[in-house]
N, C-alpha and C. Protein backbone atom coordinates (compact mmCIF):
# COMPACT_ATOMS: atom_id res chain seq x y z
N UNK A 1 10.50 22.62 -17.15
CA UNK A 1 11.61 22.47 -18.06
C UNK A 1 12.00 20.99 -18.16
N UNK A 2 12.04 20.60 -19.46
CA UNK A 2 12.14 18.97 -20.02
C UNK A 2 14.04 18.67 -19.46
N UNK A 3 14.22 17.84 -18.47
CA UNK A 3 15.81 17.83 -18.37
C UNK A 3 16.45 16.77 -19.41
N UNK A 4 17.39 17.52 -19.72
CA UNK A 4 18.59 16.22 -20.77
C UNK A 4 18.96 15.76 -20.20
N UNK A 5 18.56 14.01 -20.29
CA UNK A 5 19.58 12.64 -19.89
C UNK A 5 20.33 12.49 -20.67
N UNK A 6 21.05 11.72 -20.03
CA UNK A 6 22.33 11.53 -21.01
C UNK A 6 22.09 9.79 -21.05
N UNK A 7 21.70 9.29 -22.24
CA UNK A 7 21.48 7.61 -22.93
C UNK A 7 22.20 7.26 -23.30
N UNK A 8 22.53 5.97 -23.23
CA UNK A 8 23.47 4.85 -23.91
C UNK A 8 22.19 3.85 -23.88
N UNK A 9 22.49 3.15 -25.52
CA UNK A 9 22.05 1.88 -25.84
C UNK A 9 22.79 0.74 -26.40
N UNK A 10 22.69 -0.09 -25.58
CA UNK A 10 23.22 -1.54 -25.91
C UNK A 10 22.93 -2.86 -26.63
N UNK A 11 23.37 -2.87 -27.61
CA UNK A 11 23.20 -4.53 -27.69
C UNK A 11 24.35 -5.52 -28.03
N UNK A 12 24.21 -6.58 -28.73
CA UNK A 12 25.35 -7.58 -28.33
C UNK A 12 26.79 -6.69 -29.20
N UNK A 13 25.93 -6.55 -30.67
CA UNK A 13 27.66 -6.20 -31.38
C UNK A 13 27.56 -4.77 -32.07
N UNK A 14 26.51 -3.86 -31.37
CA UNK A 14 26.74 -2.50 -31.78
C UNK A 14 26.49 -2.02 -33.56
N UNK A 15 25.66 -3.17 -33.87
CA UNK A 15 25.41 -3.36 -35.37
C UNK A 15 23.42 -2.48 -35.62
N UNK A 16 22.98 -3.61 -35.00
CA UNK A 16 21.17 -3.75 -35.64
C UNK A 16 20.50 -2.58 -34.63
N UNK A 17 19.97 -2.75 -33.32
CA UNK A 17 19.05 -2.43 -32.45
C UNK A 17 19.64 -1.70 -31.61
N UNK A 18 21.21 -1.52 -31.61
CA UNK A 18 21.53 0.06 -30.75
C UNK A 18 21.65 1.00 -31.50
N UNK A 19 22.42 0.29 -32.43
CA UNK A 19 22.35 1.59 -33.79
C UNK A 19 20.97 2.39 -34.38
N UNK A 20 20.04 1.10 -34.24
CA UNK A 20 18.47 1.83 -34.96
C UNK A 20 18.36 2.68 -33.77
N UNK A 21 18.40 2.57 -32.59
CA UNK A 21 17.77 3.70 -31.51
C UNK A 21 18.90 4.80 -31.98
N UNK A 22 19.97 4.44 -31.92
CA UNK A 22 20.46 5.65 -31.75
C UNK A 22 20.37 6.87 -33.11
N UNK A 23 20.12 5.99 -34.30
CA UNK A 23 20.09 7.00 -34.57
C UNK A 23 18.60 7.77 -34.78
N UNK A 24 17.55 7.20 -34.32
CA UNK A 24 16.16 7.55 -34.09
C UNK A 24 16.33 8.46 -33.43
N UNK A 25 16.87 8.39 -32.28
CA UNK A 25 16.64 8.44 -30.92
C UNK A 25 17.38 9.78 -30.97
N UNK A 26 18.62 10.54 -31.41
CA UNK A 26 19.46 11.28 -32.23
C UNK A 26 18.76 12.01 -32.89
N UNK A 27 18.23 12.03 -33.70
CA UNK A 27 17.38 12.45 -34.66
C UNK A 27 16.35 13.18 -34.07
N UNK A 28 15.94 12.70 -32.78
CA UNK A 28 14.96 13.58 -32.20
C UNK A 28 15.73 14.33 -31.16
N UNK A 29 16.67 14.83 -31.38
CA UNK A 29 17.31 15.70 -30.21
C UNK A 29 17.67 14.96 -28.68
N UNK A 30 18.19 13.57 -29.15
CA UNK A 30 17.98 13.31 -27.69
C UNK A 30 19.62 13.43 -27.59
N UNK A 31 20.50 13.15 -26.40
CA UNK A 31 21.93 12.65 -26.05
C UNK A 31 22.10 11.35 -26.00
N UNK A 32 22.29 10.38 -26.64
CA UNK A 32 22.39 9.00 -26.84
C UNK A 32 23.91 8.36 -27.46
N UNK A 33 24.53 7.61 -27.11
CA UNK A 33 25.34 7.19 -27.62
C UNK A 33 25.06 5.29 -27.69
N UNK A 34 25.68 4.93 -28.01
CA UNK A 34 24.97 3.18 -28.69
C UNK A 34 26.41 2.81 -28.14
N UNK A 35 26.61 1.45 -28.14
CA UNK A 35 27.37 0.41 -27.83
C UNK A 35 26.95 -1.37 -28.05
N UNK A 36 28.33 -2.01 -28.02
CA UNK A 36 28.02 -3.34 -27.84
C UNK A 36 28.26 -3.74 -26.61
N UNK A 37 28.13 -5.21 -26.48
CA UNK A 37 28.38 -5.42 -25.44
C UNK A 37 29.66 -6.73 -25.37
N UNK A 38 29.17 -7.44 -26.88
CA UNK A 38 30.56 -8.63 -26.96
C UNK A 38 32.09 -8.61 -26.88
N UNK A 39 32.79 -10.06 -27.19
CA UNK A 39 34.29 -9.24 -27.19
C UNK A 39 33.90 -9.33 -28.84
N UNK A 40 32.88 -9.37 -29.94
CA UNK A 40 33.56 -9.54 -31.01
C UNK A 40 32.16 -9.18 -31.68
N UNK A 41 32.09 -8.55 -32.88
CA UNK A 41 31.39 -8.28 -33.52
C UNK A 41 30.64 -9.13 -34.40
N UNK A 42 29.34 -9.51 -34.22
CA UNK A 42 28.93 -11.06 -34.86
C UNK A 42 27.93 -10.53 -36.12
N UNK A 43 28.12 -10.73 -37.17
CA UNK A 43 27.09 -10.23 -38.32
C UNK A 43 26.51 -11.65 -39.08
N UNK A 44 25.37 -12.16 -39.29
CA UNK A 44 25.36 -13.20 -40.48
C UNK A 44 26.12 -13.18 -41.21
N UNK A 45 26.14 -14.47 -41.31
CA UNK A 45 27.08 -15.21 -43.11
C UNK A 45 26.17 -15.54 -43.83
N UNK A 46 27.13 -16.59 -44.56
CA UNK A 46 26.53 -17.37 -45.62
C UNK A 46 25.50 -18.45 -45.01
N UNK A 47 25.74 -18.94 -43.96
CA UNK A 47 25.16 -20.08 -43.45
C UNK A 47 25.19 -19.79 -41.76
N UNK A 48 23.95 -20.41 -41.27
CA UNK A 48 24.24 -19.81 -39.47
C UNK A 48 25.10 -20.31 -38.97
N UNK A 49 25.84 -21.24 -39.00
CA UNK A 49 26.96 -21.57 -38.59
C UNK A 49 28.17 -20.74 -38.45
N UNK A 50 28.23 -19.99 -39.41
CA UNK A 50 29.33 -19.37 -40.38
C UNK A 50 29.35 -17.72 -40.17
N UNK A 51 29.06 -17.39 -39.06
CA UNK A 51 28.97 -15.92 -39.00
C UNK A 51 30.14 -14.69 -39.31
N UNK A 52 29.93 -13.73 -39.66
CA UNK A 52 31.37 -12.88 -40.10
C UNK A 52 31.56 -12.46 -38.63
N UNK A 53 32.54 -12.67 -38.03
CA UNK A 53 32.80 -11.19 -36.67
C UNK A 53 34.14 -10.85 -37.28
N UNK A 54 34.14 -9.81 -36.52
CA UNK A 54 35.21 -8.71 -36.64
C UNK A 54 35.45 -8.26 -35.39
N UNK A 55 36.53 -7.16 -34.84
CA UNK A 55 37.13 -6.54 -33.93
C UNK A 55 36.04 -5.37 -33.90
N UNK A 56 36.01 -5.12 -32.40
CA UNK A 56 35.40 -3.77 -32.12
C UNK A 56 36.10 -2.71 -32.70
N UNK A 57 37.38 -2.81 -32.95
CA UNK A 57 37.84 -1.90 -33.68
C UNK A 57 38.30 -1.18 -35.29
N UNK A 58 37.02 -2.51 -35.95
CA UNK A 58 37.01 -2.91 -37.29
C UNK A 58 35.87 -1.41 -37.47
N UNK A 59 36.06 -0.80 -38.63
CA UNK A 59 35.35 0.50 -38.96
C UNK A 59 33.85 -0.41 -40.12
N UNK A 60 32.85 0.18 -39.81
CA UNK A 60 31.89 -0.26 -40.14
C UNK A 60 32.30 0.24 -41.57
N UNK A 61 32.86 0.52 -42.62
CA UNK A 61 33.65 0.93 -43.65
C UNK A 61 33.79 -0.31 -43.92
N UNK A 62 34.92 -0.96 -43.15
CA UNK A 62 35.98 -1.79 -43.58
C UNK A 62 34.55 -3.08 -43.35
N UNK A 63 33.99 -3.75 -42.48
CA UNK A 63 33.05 -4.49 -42.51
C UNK A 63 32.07 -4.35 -43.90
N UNK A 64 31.19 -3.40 -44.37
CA UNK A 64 30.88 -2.73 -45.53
C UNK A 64 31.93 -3.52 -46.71
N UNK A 65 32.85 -3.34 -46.69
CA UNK A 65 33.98 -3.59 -47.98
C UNK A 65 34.26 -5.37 -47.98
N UNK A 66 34.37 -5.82 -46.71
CA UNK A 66 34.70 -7.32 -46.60
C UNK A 66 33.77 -8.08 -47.15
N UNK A 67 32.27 -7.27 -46.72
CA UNK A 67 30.64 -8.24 -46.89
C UNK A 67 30.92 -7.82 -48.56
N UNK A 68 30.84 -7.06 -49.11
CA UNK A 68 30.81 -6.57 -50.65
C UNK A 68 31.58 -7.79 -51.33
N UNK A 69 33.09 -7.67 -50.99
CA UNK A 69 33.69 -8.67 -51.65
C UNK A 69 33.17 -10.68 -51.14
N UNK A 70 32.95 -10.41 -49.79
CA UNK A 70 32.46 -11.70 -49.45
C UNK A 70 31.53 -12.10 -50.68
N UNK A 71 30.06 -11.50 -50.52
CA UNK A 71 28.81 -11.69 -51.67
C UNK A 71 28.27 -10.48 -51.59
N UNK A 72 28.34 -9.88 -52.11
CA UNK A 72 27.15 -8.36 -52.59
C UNK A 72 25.66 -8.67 -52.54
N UNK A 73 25.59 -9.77 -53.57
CA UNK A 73 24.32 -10.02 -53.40
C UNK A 73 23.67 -10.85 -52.32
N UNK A 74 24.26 -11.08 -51.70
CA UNK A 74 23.77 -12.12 -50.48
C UNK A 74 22.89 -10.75 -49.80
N UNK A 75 24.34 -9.69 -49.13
CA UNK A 75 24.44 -9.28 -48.17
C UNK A 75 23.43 -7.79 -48.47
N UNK A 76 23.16 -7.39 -49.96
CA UNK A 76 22.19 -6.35 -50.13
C UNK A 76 20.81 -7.17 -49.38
N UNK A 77 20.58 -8.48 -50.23
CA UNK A 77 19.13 -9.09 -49.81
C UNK A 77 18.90 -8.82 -48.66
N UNK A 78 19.58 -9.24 -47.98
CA UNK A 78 19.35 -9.81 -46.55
C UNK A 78 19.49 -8.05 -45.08
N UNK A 79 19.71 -7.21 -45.96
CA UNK A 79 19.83 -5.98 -45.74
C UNK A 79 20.59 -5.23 -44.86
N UNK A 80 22.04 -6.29 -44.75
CA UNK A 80 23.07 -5.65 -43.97
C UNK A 80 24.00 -4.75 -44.31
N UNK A 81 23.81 -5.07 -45.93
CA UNK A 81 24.66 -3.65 -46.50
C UNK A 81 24.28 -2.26 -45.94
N UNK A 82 22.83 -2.29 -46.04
CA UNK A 82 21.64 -1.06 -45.78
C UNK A 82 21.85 -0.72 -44.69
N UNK A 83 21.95 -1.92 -43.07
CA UNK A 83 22.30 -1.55 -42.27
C UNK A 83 23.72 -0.36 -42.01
N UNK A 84 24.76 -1.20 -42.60
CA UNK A 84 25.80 -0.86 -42.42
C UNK A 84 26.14 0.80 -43.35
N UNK A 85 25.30 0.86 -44.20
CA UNK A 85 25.12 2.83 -44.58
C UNK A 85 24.69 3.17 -43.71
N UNK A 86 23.93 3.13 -43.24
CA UNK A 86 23.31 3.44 -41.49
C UNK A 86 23.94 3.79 -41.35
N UNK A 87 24.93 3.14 -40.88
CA UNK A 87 26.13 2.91 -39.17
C UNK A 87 26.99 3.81 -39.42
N UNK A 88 27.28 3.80 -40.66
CA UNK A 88 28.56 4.70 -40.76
C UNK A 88 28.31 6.26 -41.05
N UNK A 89 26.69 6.51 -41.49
CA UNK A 89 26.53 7.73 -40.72
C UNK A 89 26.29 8.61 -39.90
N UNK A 90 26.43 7.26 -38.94
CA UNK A 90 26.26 7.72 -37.54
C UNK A 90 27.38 7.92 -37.07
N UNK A 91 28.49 7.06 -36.57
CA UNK A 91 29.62 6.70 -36.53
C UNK A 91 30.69 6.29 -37.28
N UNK A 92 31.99 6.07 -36.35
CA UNK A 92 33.32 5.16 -37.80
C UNK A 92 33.11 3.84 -37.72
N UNK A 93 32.98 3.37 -36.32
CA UNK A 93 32.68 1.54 -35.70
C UNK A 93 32.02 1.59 -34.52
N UNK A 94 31.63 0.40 -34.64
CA UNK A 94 30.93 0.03 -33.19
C UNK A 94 32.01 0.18 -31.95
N UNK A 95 31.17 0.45 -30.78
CA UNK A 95 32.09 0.61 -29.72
C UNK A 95 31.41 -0.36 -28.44
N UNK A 96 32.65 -0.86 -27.49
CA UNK A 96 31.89 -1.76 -26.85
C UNK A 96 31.71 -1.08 -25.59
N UNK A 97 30.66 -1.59 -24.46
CA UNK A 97 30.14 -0.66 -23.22
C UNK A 97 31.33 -0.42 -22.56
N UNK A 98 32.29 -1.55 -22.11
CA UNK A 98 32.65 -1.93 -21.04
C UNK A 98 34.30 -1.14 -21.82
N UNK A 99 34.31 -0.48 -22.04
CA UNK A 99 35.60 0.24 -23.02
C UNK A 99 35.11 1.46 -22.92
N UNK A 100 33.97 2.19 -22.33
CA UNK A 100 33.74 3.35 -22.67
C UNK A 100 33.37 4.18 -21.30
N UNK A 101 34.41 5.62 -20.39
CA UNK A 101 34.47 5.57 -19.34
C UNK A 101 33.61 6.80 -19.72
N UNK A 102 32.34 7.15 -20.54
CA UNK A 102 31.26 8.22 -20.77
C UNK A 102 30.51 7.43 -19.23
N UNK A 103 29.47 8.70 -18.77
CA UNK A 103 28.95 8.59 -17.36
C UNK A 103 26.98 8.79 -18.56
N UNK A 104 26.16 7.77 -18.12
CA UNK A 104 25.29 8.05 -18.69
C UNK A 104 24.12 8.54 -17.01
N UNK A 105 22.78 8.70 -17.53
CA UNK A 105 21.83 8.48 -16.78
C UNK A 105 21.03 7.52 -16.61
N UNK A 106 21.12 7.16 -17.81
CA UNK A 106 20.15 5.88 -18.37
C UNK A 106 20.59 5.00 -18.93
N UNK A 107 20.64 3.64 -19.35
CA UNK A 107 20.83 2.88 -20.02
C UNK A 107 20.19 1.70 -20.73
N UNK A 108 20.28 1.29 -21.33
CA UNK A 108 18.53 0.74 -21.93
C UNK A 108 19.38 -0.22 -22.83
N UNK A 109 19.23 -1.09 -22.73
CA UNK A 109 19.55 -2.48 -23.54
C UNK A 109 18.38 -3.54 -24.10
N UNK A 110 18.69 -4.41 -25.10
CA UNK A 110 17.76 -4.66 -26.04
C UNK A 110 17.74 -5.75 -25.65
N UNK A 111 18.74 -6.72 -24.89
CA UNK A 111 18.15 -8.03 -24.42
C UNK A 111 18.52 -8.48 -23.22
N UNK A 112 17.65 -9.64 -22.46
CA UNK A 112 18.27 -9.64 -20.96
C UNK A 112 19.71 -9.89 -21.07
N UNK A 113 20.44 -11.30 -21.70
CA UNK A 113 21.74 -11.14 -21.45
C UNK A 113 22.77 -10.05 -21.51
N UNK A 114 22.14 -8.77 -22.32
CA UNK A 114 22.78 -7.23 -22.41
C UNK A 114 22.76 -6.99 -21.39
N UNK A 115 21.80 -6.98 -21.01
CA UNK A 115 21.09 -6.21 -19.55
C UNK A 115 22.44 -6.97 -18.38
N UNK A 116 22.41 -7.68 -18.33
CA UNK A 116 23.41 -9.04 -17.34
C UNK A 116 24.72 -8.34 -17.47
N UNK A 117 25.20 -8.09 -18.76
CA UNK A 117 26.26 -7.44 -18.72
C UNK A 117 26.72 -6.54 -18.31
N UNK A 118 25.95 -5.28 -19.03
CA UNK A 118 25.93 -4.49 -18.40
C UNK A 118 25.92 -4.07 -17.22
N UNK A 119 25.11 -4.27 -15.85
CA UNK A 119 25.07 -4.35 -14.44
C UNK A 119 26.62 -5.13 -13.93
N UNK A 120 26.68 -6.31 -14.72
CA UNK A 120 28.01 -6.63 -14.04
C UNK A 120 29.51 -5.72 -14.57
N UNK A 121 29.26 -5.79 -15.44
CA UNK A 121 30.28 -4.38 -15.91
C UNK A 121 30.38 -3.13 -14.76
N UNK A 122 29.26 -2.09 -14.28
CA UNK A 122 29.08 -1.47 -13.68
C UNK A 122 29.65 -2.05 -12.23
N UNK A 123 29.02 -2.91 -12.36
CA UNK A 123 29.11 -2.83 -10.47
C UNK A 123 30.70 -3.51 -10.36
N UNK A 124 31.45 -3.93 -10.98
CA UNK A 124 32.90 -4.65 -11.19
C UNK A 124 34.08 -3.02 -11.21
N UNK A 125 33.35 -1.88 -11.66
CA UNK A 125 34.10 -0.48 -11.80
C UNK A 125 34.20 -0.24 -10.46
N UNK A 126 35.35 0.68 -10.53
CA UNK A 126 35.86 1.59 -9.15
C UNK A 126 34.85 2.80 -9.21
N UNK A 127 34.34 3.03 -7.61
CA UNK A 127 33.21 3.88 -7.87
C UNK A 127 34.09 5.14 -7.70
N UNK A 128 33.85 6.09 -8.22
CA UNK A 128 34.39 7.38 -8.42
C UNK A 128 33.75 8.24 -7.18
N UNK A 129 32.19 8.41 -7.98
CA UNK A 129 31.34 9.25 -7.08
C UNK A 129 30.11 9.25 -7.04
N UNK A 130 29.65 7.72 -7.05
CA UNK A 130 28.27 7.29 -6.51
C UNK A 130 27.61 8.10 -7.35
N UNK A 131 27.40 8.24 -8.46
CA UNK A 131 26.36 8.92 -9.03
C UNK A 131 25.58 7.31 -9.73
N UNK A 132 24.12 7.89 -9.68
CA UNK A 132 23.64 6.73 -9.53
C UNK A 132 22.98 6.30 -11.72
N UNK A 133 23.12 5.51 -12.02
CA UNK A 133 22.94 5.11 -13.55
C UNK A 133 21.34 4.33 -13.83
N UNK A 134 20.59 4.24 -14.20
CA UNK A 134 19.56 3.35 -14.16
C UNK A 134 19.56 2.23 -15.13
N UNK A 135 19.78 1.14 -15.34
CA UNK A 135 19.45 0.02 -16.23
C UNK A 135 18.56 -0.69 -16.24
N UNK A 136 17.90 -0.35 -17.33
CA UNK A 136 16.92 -1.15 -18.11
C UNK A 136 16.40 -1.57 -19.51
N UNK A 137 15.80 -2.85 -19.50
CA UNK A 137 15.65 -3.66 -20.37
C UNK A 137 14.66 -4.03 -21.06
N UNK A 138 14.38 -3.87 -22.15
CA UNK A 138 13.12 -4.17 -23.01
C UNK A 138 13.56 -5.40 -23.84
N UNK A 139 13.24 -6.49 -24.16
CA UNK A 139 13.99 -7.21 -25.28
C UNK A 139 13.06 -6.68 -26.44
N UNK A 140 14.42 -7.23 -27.78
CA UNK A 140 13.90 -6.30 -29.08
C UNK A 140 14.59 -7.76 -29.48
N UNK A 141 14.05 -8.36 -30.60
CA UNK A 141 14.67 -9.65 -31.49
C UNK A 141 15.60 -8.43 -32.30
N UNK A 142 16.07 -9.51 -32.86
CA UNK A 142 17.49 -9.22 -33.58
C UNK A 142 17.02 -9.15 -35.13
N UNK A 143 16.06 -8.33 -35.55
CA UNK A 143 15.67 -8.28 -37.01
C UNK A 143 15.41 -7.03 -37.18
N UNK A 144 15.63 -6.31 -38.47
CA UNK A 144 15.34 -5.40 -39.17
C UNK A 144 14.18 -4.41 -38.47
N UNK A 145 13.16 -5.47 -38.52
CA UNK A 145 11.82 -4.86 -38.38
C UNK A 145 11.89 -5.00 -36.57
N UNK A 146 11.81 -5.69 -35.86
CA UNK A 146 11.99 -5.40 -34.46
C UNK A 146 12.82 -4.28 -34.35
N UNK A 147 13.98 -4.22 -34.42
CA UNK A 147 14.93 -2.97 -34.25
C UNK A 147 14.29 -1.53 -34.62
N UNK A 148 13.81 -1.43 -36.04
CA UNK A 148 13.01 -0.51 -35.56
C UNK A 148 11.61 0.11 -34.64
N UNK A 149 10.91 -0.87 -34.34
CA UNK A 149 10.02 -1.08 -33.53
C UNK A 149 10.69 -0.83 -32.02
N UNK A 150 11.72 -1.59 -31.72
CA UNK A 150 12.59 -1.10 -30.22
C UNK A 150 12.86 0.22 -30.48
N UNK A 151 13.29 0.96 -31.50
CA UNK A 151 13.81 1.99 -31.47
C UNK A 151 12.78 2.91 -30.96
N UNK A 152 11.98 3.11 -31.73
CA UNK A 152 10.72 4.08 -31.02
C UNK A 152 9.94 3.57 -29.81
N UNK A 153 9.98 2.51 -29.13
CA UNK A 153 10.31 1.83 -27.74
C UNK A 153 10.77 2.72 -26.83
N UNK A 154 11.80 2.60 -26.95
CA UNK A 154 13.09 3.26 -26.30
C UNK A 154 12.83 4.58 -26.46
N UNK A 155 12.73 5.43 -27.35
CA UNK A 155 12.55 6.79 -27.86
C UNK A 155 11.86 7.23 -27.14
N UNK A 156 10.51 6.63 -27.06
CA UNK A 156 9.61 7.03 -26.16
C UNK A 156 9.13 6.67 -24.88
N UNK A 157 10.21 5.95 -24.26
CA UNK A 157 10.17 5.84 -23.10
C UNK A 157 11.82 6.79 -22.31
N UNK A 158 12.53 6.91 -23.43
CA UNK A 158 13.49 8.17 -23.10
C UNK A 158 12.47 9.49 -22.82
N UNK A 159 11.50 10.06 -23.39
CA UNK A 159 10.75 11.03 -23.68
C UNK A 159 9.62 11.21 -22.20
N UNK A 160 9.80 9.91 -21.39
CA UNK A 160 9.00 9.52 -20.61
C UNK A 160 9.44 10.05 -19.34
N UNK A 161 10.63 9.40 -19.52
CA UNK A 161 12.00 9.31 -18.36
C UNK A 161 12.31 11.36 -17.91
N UNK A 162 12.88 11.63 -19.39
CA UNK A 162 12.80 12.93 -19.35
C UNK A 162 11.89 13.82 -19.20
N UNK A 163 10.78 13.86 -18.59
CA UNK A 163 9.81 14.81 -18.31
C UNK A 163 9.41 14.44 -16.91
N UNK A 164 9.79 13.60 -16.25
CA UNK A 164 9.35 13.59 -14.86
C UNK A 164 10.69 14.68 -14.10
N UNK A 165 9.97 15.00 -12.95
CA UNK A 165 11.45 16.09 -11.90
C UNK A 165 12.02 15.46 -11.12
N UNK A 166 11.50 14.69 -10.96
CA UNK A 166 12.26 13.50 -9.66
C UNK A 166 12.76 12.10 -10.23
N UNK A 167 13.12 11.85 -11.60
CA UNK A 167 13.47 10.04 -11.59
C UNK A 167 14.03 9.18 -10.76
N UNK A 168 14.37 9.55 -9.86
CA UNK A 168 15.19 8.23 -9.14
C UNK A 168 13.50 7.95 -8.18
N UNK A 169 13.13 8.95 -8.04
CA UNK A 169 11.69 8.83 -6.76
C UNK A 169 10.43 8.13 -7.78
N UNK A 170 10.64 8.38 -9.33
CA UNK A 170 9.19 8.34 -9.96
C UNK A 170 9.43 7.31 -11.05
N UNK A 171 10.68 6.29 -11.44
CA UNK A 171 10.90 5.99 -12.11
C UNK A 171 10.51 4.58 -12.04
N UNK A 172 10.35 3.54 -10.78
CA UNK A 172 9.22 2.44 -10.47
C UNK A 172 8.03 2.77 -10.94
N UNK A 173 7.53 3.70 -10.71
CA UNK A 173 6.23 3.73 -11.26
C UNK A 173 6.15 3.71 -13.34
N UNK A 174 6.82 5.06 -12.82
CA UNK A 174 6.65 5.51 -14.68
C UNK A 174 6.85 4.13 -15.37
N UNK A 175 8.07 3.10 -14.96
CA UNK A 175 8.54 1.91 -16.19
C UNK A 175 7.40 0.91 -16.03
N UNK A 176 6.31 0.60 -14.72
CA UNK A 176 5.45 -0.03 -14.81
C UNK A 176 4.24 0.45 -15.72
N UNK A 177 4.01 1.62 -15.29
CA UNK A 177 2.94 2.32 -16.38
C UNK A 177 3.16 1.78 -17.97
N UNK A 178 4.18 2.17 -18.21
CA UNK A 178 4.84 1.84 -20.07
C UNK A 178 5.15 0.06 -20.03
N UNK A 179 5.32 -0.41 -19.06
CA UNK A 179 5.49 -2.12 -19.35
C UNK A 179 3.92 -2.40 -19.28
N UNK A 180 3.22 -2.17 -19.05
CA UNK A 180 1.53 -2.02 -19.13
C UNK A 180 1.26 -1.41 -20.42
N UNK A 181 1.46 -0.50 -20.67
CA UNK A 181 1.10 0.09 -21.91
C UNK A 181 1.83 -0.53 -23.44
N UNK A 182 3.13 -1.08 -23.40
CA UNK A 182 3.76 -2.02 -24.29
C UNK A 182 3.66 -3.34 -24.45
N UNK A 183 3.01 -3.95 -23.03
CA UNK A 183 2.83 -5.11 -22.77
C UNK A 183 4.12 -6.11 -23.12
N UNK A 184 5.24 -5.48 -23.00
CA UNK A 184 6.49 -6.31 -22.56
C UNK A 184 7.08 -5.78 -21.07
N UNK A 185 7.64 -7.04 -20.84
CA UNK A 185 8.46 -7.32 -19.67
C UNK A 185 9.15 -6.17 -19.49
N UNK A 186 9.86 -5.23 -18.73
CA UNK A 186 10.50 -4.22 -18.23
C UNK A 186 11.58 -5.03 -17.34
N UNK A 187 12.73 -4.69 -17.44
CA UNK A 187 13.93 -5.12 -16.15
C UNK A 187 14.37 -3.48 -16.00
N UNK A 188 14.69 -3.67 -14.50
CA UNK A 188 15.37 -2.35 -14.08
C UNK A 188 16.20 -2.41 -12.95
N UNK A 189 17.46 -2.17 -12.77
CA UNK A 189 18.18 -1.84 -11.89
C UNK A 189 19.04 -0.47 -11.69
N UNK A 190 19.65 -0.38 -10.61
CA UNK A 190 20.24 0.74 -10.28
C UNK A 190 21.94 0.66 -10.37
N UNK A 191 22.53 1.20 -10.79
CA UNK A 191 24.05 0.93 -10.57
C UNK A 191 24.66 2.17 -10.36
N UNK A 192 26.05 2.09 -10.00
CA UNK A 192 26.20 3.85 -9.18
C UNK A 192 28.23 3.84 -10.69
N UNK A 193 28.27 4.59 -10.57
CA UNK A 193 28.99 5.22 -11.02
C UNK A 193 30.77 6.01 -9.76
């Protein structure tokens, strides 16, 4: 019998590459919930200098409506409008990790400094009841086309995770097997809950 983990995916502002897993990742019956990890939601502008952020508590709606009136046409090209239909049928807004007292099994973040956070987030909490969380890290660039590429990454190394009977005993091995078989770097730590 295949056991349900319970996933969270991270990246910096809960926009591109947690959202693409999650809702991949969703889509195939998995338990996943997405997150950021910043204090502030960072989207391109007009110029790299010039980025839009917003509040974690800004509704991917209201972001949607600001970029429209900002430039429509900038923001169709460049395909954050597209993103942002995504998002909002997944969710209302991005949510950040370290705000969210859900208990996962797994956790899987898209870049090392996520990864950094995350663990220090964890291990900075009052432990309740040692239940133990696994974090790990694949980096995914911050583009369209990477994000979906991480997404089925992740998907299928959730699919991986979930079919062994023992993960805490088999899960060194299994993430070396798939960092061999992906030929990216793997980070993994343990954090307790």
């Amino acid at each position: 019998m295949v056991r349900q983990l319970a996933f969270a995916v991270a990246c910096s502002s809960n926009q591109n590459r947690s959202m693409e897993a999650h809702h991949f990742m969703s889509k195939k019956g998995l338990k996943v919930k997405s997150f950021g990890i910043g204090k502030e939601v960072k989207l391109p502008g007009a110029s790299p200098d010039k980025p839009n952020t917003y509040s974690f508590d800004t509704t991917y709606e209201d972001i949607y409506k600001d970029l429209v009136r900002k430039d429509k046409a900038l923001y169709t090209q460049n395909g954050i409008l597209h993103m942002l239909e995504r998002n909002k049928r997944i969710k209302s807004k991005p949510e950040r990790f370290q705000d969210s007292s859900d208990r996962f099994d797994v956790v899987l973040t898209a870049e090392e400094r996520v990864y950094d956070q995350v663990v220090e987030d964890l291990e900075s909490r009052d432990k309740e009841n040692s239940a133990m969380v696994h974090i790990i890290n694949i980096d995914i660039q911050d583009n369209h086309e990477e994000a979906t590429l991480g997404a089925f990454l992740f998907y299928e190394l959730a699919l991986i995770l979930q079919e062994t009977d023992d993960l805490d005993n088999d899960i060194d091995e299994l993430l070396h097997e798939y960092e061999a078989k992906i030929g990216r770097p793997i980070l993994h730590t343990v954090c307790f809950y």
